[in-house]
Protein backbone atom coordinates (compact mmCIF):
# COMPACT_ATOMS: atom_id res chain seq x y z
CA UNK A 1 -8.14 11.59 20.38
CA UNK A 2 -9.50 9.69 17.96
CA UNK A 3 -11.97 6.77 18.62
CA UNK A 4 -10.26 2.97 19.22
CA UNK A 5 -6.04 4.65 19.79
CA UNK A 6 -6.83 4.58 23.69
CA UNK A 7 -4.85 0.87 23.57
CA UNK A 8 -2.23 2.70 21.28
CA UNK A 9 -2.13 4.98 23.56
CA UNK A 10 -2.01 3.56 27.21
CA UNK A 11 1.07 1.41 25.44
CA UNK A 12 2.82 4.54 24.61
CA UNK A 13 2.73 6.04 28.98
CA UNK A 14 2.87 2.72 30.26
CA UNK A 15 4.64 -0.11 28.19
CA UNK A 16 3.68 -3.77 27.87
CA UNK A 17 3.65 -6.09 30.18
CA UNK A 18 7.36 -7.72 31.08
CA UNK A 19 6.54 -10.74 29.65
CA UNK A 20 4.94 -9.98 26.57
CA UNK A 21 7.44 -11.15 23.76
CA UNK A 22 7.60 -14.50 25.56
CA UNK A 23 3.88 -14.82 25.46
CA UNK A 24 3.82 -13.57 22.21
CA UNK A 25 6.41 -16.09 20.76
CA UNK A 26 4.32 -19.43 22.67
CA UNK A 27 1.44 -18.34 21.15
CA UNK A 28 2.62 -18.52 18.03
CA UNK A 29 4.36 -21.72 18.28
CA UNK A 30 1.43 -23.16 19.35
CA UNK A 31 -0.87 -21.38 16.87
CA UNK A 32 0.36 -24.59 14.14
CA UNK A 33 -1.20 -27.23 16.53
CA UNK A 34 -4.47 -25.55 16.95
CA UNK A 35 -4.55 -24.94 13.10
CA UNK A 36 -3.89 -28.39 12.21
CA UNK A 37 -6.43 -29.41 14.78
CA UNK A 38 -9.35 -26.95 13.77
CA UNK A 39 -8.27 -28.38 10.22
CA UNK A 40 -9.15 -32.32 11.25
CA UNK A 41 -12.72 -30.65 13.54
CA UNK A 42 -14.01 -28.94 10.45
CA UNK A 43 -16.25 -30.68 8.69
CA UNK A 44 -18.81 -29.98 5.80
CA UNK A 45 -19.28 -26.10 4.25
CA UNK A 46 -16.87 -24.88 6.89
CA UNK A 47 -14.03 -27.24 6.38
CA UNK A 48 -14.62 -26.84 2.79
CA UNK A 49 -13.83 -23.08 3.35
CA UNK A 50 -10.97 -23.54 5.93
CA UNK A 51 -8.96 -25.35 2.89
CA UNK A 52 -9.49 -23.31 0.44
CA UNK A 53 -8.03 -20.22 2.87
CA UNK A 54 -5.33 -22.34 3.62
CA UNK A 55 -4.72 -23.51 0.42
CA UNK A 56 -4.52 -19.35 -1.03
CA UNK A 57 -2.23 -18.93 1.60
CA UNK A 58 0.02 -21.60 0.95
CA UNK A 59 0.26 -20.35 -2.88
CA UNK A 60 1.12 -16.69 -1.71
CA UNK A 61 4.02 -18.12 0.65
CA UNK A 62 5.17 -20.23 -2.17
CA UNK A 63 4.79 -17.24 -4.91
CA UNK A 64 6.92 -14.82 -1.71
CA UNK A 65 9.97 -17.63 -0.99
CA UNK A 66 10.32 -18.13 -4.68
CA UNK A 67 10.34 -13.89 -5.30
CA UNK A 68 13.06 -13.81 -2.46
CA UNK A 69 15.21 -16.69 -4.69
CA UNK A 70 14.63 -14.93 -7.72
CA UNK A 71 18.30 -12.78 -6.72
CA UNK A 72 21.11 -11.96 -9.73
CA UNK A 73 22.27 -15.55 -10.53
CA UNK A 74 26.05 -15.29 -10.49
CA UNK A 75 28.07 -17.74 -12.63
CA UNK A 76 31.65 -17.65 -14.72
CA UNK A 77 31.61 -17.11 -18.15
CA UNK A 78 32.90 -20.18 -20.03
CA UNK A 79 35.74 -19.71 -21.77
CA UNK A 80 34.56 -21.28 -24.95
CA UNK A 81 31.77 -19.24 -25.52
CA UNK A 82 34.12 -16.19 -25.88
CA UNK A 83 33.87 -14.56 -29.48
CA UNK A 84 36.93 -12.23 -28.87
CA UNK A 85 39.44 -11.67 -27.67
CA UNK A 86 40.59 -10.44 -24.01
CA UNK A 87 43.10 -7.69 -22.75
CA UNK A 88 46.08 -8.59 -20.93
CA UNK A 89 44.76 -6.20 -18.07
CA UNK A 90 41.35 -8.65 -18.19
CA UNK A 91 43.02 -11.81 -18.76
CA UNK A 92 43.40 -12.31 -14.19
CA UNK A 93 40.06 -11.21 -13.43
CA UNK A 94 37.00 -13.38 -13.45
CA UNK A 95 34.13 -12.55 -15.83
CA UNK A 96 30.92 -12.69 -14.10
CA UNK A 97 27.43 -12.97 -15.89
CA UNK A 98 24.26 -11.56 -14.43
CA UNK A 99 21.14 -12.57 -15.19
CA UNK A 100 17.81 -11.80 -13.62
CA UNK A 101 15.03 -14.18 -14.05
CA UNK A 102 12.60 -11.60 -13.96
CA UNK A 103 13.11 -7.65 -14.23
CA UNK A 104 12.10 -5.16 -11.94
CA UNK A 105 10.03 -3.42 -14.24
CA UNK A 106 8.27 -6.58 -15.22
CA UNK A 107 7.87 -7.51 -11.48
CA UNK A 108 6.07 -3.67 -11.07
CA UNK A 109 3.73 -4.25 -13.70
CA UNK A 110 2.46 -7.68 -12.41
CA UNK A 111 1.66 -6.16 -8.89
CA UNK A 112 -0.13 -3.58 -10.21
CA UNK A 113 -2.22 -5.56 -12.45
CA UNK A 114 -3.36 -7.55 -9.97
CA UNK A 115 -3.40 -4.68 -7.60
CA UNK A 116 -1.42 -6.01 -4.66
CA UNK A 117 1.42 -4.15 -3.02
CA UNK A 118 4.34 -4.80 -0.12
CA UNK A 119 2.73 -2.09 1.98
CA UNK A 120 3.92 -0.58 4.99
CA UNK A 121 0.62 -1.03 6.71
CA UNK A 122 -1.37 -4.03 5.19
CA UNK A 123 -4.37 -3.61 7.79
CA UNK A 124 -6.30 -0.14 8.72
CA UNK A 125 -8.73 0.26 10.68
CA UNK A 126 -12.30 0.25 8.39
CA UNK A 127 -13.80 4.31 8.58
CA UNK A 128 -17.81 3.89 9.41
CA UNK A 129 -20.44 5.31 6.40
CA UNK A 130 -21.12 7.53 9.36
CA UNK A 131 -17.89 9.00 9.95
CA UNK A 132 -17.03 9.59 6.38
CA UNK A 133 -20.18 11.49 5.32
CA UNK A 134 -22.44 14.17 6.91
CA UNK A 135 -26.12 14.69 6.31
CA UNK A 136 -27.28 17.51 4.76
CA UNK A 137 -30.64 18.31 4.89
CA UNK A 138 -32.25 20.59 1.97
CA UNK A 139 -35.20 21.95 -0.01
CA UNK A 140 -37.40 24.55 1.61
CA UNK A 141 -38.38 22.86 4.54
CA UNK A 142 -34.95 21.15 5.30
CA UNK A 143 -36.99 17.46 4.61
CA UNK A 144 -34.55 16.28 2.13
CA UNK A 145 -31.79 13.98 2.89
CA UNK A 146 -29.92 12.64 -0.63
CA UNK A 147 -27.42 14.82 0.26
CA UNK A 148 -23.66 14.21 1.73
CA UNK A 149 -20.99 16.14 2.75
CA UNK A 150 -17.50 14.27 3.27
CA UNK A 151 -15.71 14.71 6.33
CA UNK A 152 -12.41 13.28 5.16
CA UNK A 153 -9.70 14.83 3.27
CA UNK A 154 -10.15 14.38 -0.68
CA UNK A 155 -8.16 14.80 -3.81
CA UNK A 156 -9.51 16.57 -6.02
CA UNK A 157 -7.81 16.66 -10.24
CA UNK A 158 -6.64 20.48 -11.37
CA UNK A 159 -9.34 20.74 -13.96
CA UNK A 160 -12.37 19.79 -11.84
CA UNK A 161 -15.69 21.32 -12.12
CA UNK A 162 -18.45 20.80 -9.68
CA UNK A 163 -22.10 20.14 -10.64
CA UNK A 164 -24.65 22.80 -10.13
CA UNK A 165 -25.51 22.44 -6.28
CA UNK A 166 -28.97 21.56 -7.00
CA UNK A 167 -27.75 18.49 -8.53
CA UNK A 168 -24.42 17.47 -6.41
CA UNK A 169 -25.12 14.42 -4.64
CA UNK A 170 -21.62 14.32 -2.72
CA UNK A 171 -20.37 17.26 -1.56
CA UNK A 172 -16.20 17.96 -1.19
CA UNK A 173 -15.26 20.79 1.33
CA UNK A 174 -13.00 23.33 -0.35
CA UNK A 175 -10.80 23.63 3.20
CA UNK A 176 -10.66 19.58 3.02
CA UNK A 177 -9.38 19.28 -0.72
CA UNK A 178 -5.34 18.35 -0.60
CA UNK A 179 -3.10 17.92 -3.62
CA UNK A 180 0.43 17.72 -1.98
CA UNK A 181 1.73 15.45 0.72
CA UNK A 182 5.07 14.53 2.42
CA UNK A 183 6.63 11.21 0.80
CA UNK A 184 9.22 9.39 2.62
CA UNK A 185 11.43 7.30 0.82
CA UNK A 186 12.37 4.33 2.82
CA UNK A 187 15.55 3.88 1.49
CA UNK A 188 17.40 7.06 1.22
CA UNK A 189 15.35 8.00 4.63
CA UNK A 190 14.40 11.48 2.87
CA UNK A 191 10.90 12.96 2.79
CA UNK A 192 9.92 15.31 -0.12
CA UNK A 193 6.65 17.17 -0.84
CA UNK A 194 5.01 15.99 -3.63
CA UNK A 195 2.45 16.74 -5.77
CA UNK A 196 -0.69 13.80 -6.02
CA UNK A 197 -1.48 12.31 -9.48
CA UNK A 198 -4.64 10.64 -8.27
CA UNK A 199 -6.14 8.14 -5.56
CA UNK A 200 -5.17 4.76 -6.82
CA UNK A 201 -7.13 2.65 -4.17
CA UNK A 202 -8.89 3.32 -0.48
CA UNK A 203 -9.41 0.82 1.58
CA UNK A 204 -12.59 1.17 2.54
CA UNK A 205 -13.92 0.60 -0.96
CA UNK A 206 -14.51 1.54 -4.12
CA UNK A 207 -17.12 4.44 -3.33
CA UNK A 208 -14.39 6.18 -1.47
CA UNK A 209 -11.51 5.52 -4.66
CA UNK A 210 -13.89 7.13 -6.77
CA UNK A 211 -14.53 10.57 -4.75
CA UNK A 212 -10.97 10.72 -4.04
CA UNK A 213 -10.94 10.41 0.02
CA UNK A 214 -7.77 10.28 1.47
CA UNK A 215 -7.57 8.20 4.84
CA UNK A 216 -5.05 6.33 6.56
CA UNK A 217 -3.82 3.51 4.15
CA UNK A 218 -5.11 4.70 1.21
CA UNK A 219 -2.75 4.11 -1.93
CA UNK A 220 -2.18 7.55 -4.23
CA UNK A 221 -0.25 8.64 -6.79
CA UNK A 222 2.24 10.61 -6.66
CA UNK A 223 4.56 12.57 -9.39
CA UNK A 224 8.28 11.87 -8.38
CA UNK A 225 9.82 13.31 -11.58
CA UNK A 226 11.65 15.55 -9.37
CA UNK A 227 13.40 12.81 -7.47
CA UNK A 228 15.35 11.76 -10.69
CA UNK A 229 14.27 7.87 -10.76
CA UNK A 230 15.09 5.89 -13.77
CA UNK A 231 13.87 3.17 -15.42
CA UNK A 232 16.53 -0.06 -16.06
CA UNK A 233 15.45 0.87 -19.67
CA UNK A 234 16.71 4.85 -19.19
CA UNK A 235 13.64 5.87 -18.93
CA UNK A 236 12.55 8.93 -16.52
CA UNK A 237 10.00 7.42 -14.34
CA UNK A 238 6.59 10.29 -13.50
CA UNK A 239 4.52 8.44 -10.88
CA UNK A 240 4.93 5.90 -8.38
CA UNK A 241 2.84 4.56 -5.64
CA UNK A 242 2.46 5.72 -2.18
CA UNK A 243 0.62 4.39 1.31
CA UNK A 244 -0.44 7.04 3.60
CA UNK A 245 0.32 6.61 6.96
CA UNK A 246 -1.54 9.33 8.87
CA UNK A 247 -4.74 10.84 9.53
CA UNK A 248 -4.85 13.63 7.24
CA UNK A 249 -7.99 15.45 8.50
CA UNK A 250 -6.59 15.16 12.39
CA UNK A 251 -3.06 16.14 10.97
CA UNK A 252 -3.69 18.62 8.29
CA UNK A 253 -1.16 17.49 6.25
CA UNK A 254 -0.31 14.05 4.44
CA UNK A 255 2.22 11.76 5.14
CA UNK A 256 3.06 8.65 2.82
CA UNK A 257 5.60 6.35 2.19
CA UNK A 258 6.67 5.45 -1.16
CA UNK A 259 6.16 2.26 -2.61
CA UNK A 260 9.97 0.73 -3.94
């Protein structure tokens, strides 16, 4: 079992305790009062800091309630504005315009400029430098210690080519290298093997985006041409965004959900 699930796990044989969601639910209602309190204590540096938190999360709840208002804005047609004429068949039924304040498309590209997704799980557990890479001592005398060898399941492109050993600095395990993994779709509730385009963004930081390590909550790539998605434009869409959701070198396998 993997180090830090034994909580997970003693929830799973024995529950919670009866009165858990009631607990739950006071704390939170009192969790307003003590922030408004700790906001009046806090004085100097830290109260500086406390407001500007505050004040980022007060813009993202504003910029999420006014993304949940932006829905199809339905409205009759005025008459006047007509330029032809109706069918008889038409003439009963009420005309109704659509508009969208801001297309989907549009809304897409935003998020992943700024890099910020709706993700199934927004918080992961952070992977130790220890855990993710293994010492490997070299030279004739086994002294030297520059090297690594990762631990964790990697992507790895089709047209790769490794360094000459003497000079690879990070080494990738053949048997750890994946380039499929089982995408669920959350809304037709279908999961579909799928081939990886690239690691977009791992958690744990940049270091581990840039070797391609796969751990849980890392976002990839993944080529859903054979899902038939289209574009509002008509246009066949190649790659979308996934979170994976597993432990892919405890599972052997890896499991994502897709990004809608």
């Amino acid at each position: 079992m993997p180090q830090g699930e034994h909580i997970e796990l003693h929830r799973k044989r024995y529950g919670r305790q009866l009165d858990h969601e009631e607990r739950t639910r006071k704390k939170e209602a009192r969790s307003v009062k003590k922030r408004a309190a700790m906001a009046q204590r806090a004085l100097g540096i830290k109260g500086k800091m406390f407001a500007k938190e505050r004040a980022k999360e007060k813009a993202t709840m504003k910029k999420t309630i006014a993304m949940h208002e932006e829905r199809d804005k339905k409205h009759k047609a005025d008459d006047g504005q007509q330029g032809s004429a109706v069918p008889a068949y038409l003439l009963e039924r009420e005309q109704v315009e659509r508009a969208k304040v801001l297309s989907n498309t549009i809304k897409q590209k935003r998020k992943e400029k700024a890099g910020k997704w709706e993700v199934p799980l927004p918080k992961v557990r952070p992977v130790a430098e220890d855990e993710m890479f293994k010492v490997l001592r070299t030279g004739k005398r086994k002294k030297k210690e520059w090297k690594r060898m990762v631990t964790k399941v990697t992507f790895v492109p089709p047209g790769f080519t490794r360094k000459p050993p003497k000079y690879e600095r990070f080494i990738r395990p053949t048997g750890l290298r994946m380039n499929k993994a089982h995408v669920t779709h959350p809304e037709l509730k279908a999961t579909f093997q799928l081939e990886i385009i690239g690691v977009k963004k791992n958690p744990n930081g940049q270091a581990y985006t840039g070797l391609g390590v796969v751990t849980k909550g890392t976002i990839i790539e993944v080529n859903v041409s054979e899902l038939g998605l289209v574009t509002p434009g008509g246009k066949v869409v190649w790659g979308k965004y996934a979170q994976v959701t597993n432990n892919p070198e405890n599972d052997g396998c890896i499991n994502a959900v897709l990004l809608v």
